[in-house]
Protein backbone atom coordinates (compact mmCIF):
# COMPACT_ATOMS: atom_id res chain seq x y z
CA UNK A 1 0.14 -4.73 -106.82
CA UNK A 2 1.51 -1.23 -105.90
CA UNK A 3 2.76 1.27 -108.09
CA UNK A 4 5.35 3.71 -106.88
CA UNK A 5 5.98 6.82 -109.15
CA UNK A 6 9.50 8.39 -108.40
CA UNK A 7 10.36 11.94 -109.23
CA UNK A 8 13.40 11.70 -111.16
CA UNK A 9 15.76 14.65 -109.63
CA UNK A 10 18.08 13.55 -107.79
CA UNK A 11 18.88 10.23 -106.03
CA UNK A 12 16.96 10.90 -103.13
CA UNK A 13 13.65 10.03 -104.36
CA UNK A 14 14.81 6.64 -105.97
CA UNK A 15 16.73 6.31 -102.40
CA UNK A 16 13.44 6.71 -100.24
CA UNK A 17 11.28 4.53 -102.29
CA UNK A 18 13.85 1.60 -102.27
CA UNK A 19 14.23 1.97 -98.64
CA UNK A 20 10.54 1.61 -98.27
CA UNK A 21 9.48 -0.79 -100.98
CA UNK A 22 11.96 -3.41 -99.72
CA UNK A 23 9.69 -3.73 -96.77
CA UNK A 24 6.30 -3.71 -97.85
CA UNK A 25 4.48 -7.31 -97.97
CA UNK A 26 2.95 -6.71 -101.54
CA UNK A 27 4.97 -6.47 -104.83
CA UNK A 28 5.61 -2.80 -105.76
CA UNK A 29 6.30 -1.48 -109.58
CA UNK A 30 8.32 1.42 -109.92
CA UNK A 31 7.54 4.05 -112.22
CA UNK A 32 10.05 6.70 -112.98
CA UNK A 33 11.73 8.69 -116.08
CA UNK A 34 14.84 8.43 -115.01
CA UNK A 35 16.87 4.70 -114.75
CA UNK A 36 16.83 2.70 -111.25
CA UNK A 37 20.18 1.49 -111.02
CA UNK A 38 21.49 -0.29 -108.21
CA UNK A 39 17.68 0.55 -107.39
CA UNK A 40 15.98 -1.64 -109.65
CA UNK A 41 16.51 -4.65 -107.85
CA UNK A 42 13.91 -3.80 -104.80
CA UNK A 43 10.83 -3.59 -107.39
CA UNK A 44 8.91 -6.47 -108.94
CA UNK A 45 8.56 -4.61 -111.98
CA UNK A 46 10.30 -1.38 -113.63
CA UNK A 47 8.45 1.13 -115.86
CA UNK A 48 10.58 3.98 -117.49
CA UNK A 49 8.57 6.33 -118.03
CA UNK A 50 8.76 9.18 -121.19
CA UNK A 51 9.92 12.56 -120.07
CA UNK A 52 7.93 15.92 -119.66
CA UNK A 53 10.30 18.08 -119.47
CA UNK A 54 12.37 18.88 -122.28
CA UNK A 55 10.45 22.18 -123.70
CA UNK A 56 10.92 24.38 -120.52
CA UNK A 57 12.28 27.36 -122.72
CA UNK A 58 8.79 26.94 -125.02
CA UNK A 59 6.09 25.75 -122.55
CA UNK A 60 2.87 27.10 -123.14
CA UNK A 61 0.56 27.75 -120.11
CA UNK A 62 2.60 24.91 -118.06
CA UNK A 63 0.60 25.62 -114.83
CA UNK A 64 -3.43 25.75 -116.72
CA UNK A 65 -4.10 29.45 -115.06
CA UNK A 66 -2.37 28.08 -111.66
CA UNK A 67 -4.62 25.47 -111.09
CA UNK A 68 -1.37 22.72 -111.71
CA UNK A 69 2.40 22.66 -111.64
CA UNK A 70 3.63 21.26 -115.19
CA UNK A 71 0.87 20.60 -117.93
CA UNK A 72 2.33 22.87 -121.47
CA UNK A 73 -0.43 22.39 -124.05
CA UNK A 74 0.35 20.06 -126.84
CA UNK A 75 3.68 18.86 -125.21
CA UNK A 76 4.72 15.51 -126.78
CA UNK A 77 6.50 14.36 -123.75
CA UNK A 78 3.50 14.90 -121.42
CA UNK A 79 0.92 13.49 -123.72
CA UNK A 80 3.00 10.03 -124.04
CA UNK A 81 3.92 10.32 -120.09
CA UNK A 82 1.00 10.24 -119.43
CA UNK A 83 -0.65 7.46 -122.12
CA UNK A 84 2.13 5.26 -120.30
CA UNK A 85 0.80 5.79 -116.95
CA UNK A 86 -2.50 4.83 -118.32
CA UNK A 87 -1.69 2.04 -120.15
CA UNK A 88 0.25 0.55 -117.05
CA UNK A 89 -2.88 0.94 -114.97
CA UNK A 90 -5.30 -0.65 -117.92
CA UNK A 91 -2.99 -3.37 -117.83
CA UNK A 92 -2.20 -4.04 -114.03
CA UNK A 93 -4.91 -2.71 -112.32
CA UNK A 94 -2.60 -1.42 -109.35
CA UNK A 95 -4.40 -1.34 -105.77
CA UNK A 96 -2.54 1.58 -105.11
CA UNK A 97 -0.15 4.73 -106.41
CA UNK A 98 2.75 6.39 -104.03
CA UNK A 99 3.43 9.43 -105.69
CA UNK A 100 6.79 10.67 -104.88
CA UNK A 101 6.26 13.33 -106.21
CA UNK A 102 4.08 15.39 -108.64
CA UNK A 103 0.47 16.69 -108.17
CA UNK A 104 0.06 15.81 -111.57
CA UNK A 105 0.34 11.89 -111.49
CA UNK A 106 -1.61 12.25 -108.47
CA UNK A 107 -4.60 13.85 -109.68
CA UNK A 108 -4.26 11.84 -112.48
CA UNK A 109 -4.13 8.94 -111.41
CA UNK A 110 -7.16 9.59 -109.03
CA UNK A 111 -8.86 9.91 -112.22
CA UNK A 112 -8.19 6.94 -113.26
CA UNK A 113 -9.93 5.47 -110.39
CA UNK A 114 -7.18 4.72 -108.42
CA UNK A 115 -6.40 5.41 -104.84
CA UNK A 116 -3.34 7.53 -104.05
CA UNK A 117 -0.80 7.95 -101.28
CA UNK A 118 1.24 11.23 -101.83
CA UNK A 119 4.59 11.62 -100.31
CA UNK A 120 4.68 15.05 -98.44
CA UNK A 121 7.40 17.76 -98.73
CA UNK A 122 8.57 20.00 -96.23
CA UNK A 123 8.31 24.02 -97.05
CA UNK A 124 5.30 26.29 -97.86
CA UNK A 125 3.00 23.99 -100.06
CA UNK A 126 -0.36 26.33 -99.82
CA UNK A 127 -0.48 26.95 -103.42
CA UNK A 128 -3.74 25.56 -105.50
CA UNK A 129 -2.10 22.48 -106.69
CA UNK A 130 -0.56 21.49 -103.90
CA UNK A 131 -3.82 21.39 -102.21
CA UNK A 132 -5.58 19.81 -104.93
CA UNK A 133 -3.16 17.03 -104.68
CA UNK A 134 -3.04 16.71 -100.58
CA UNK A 135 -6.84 16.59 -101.04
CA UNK A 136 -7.31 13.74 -103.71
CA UNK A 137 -5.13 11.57 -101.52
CA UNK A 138 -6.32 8.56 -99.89
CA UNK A 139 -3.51 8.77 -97.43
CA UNK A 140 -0.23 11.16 -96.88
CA UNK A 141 3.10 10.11 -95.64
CA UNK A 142 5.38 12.54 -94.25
CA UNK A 143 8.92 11.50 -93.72
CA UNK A 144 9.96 13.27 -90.66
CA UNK A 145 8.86 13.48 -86.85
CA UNK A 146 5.70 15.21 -86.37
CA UNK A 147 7.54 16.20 -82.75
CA UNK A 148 10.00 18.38 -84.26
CA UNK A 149 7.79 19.67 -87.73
CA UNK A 150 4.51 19.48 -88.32
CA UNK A 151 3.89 22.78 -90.91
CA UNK A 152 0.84 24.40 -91.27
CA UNK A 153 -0.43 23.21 -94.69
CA UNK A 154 -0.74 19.59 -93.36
CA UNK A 155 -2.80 20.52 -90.36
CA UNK A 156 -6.18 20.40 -92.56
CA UNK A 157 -6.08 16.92 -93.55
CA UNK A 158 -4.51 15.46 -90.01
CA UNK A 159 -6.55 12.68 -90.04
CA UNK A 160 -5.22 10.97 -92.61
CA UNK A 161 -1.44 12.07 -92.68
CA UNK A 162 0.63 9.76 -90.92
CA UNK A 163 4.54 11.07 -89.50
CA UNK A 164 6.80 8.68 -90.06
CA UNK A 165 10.21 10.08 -89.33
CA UNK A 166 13.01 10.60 -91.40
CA UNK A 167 13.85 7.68 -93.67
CA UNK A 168 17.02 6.38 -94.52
CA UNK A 169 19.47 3.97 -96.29
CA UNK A 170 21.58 3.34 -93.20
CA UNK A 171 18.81 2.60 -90.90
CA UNK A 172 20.37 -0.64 -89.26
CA UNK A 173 23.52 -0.31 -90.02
CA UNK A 174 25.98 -0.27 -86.94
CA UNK A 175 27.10 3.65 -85.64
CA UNK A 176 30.73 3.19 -85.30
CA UNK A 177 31.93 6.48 -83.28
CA UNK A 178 34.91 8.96 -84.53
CA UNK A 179 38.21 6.78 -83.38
CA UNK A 180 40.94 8.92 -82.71
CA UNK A 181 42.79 11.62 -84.64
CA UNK A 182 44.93 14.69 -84.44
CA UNK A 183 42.38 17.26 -85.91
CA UNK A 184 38.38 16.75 -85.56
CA UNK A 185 37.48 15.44 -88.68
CA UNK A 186 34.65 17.44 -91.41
CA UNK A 187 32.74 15.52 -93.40
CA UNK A 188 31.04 17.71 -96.63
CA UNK A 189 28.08 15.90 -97.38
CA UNK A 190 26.50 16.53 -100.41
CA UNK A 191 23.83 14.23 -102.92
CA UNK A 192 23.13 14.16 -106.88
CA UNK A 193 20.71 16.74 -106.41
CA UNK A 194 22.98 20.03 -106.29
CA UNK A 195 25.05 21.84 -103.76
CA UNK A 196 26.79 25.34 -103.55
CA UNK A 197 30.01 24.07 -102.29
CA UNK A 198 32.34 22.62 -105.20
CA UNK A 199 35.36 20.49 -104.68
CA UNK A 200 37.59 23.73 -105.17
CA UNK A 201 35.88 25.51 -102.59
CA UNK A 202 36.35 22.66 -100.06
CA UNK A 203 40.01 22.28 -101.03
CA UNK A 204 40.27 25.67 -100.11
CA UNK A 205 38.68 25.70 -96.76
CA UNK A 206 40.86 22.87 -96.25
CA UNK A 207 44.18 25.01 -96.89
CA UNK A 208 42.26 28.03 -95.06
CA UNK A 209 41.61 26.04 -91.78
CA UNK A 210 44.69 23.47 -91.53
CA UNK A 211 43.50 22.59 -87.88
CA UNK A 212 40.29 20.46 -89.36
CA UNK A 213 41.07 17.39 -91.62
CA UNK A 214 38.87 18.31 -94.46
CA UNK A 215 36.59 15.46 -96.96
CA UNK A 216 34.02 15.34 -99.01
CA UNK A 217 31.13 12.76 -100.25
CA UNK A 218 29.40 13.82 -103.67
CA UNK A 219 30.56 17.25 -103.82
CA UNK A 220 30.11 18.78 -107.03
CA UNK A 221 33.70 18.38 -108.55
CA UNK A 222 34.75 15.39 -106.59
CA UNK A 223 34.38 11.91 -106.65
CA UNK A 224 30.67 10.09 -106.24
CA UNK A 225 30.54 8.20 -103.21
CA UNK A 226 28.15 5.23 -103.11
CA UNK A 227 28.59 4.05 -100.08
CA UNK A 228 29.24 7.31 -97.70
CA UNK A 229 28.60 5.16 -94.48
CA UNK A 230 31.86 4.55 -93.60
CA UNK A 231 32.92 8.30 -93.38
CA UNK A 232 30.01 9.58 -91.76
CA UNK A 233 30.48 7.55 -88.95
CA UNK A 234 34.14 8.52 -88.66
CA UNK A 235 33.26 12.21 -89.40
CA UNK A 236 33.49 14.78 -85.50
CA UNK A 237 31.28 16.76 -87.50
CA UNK A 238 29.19 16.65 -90.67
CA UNK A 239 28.14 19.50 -92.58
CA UNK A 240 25.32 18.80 -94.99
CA UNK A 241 22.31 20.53 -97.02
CA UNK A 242 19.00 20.56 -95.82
CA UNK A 243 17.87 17.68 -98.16
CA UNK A 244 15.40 14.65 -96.58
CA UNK A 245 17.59 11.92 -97.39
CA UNK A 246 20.91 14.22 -96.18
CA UNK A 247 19.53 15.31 -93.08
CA UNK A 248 17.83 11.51 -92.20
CA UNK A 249 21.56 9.70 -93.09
CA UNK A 250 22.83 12.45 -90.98
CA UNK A 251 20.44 11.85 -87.56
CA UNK A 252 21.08 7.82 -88.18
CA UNK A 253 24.54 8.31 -88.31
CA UNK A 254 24.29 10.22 -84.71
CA UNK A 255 26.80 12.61 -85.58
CA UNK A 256 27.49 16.28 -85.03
CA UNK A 257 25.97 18.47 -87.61
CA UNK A 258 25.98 21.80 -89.43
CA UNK A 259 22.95 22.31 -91.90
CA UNK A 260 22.67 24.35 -94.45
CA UNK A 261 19.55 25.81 -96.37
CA UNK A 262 19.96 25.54 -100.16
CA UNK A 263 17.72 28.03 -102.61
CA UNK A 264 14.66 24.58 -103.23
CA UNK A 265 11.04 25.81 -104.89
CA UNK A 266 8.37 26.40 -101.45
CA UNK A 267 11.49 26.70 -99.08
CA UNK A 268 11.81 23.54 -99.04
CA UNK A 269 14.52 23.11 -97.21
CA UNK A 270 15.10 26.58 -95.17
CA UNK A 271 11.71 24.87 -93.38
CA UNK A 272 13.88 21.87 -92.53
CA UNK A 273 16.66 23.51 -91.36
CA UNK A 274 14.64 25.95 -89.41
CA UNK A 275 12.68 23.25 -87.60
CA UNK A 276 16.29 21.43 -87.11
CA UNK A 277 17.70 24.70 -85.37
CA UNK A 278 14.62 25.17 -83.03
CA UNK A 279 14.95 21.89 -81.54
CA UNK A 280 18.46 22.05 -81.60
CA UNK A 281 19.35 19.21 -83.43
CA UNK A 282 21.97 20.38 -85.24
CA UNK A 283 23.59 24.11 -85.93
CA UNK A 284 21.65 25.69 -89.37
CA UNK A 285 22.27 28.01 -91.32
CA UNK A 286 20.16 29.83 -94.42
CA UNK A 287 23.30 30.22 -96.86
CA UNK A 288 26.80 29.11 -97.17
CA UNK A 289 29.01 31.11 -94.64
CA UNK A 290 31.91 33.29 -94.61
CA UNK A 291 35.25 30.66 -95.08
CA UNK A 292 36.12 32.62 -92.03
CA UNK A 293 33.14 31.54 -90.20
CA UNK A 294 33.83 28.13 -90.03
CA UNK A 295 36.14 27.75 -86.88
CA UNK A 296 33.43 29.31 -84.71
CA UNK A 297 30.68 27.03 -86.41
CA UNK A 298 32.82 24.20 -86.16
CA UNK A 299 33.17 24.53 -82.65
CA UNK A 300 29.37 25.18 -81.78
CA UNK A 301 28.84 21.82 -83.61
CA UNK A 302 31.31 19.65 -81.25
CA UNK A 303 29.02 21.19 -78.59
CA UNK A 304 26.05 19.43 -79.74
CA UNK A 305 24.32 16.13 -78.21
CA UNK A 306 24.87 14.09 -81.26
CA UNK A 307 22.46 11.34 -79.20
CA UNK A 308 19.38 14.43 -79.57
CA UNK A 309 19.24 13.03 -83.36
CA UNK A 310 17.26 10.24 -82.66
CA UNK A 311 13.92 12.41 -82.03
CA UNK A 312 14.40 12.78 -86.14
CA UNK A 313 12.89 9.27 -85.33
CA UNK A 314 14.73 7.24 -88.44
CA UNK A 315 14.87 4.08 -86.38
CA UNK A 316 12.20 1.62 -88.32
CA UNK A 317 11.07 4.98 -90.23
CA UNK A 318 11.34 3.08 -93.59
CA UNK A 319 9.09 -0.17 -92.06
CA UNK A 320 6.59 2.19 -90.43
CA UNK A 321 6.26 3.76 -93.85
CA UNK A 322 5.67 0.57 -95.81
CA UNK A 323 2.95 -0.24 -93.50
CA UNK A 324 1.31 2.67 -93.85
CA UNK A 325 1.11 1.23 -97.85
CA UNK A 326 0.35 -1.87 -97.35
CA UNK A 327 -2.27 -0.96 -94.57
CA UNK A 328 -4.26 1.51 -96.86
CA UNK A 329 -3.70 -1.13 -100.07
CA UNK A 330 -5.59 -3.57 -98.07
CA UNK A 331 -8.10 -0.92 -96.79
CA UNK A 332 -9.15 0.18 -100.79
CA UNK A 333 -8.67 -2.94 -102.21
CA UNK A 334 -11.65 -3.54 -104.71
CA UNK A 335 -14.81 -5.39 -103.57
């Protein structure tokens, strides 16, 4: 048995582990605080797990002097968090923990005795607990091309951090291209985890710049899209944030793209869109431009080789992720 844990912000956590866990050749049990969904049905086994973090206005020394990222002193929701973890692994003796992500399951779970795998992030991850975590780990996956990023604060523990390129839902699905139309077509592309741009400000840039037909999937305001497959392979151009799972649908999609940095904790994702614009995958920006910047933008983007995305390597990314678990599962299984 494997356990996953899956940070609960978001989709795009629950997204990525489903992706992977459906092709891994041992049973996985997700543990998360948040519910699976549509998820669920990937896992052998679902643990909800109790939230820690419902006393942010009160938390008392929730770092311990720096040394972690979110442990407040006699917090009920971490204390029972964390009896749940333990009480899972007392019970089914897991081979293995993904941690996707939190240094403090990690660690903890190392001290449990059991063998981790921690799911890398992009941005400036040099602080103490980052590198406590990185260093407990047993393995690290990171889940983008080491051709195109490979930051500095993975460099120390090379040897057992394995690139696996950036993972997606849509891997295998067919890439239809753009049919025709009488304006280039702009897909806003936008997740569960937060964006700048609202519905009203997209309505408006559609009455600003008539000569674009103008949509939106998950914009703050709007309608959720489940399935956004369908117009991101009609979209000329797609303009997204800086997300994982965002920019990884975007490259398997093929298509066009403008990128755009939102504020993330380490620079999370001004590190992805800066490693994006170097190798001139897609056009990137650090903020939300001028609504009178977006013809020019626009255009650059229809310049682009949409074919260049596939060095974001999310062909089989998913599969060589799973093996990477099932791989080190088998290499620390106990004697």
């Amino acid at each position: 048995m494997i356990g996953y844990y899956i940070h609960h912000h978001g989709h795009g956590h629950r997204t990525r582990a489903a992706s992977i866990c459906a092709r891994t050749s041992e049973p996985v049990t997700a543990l998360c605080s948040a519910p699976l969904g549509r998820f669920a049905d990937v896992f052998a086994d679902v643990v909800e797990l109790p939230r820690d973090d419902e006393s942010v206005a009160t938390a008392d020394d929730p770092t311990a002097g720096g040394l972690l990222h979110w442990v407040p002193l006699h917090d009920r929701g971490l204390r029972e968090r964390m009896a749940a973890l333990a009480s899972w692994v007392a019970t089914a003796r897991p081979r293995l923990l993904v941690v996707d992500v939190s240094v403090e399951v990690a660690v903890f779970a190392r001290l449990l005795g059991v063998p981790v795998v921690v799911v890398a992030m992009p941005g400036e991850r040099t602080d103490t607990p980052h590198g406590l975590g990185y260093r407990a780990a047993e393995h690290i996956v990171a889940p983008w091309p080491r051709e195109v990023y490979e930051p500095a604060y993975l460099r120390p523990y090379a040897d057992k951090t394995t690139y696996v390129g950036g993972i997606s839902r849509f891997d295998g699905r067919p890439v239809a291209c753009p049919g025709p139309g009488d304006r280039p077509r702009v897909l806003v592309l936008s997740g569960s985890g937060g964006s700048s741009l609202s519905a009203e400000r997209l309505h408006e840039l559609a009455e600003r710049h008539p000569g674009y037909a103008w949509d939106g999937a998950g914009v703050p305001g709007g309608p959720w899209v489940d399935d956004p497959w369908p117009a991101l392979s009609r979209a000329d151009v797609v303009v997204g944030h800086a997300g994982q799972n965002s920019v990884a649908d975007i490259a398997a999609a093929r298509r066009p793209a403008i990128v755009v940095a939102e504020p993330r904790p380490y620079d999370e994702q001004c590190a992805t869109a800066d490693a994006l614009g170097r190798a001139g995958l897609a056009v990137t920006l650090p903020a939300w431009p001028h609504p009178d910047d977006w013809p020019k933008l626009l255009r650059r983007a229809l310049r682009l080789d949409p074919a260049q995305w596939s060095r974001w390597r999310t062909e089989g990314a998913a599969g060589r992720a799973a093996a990477v678990l099932d791989e080190v599962a088998a290499k620390v299984a106990p004697r």
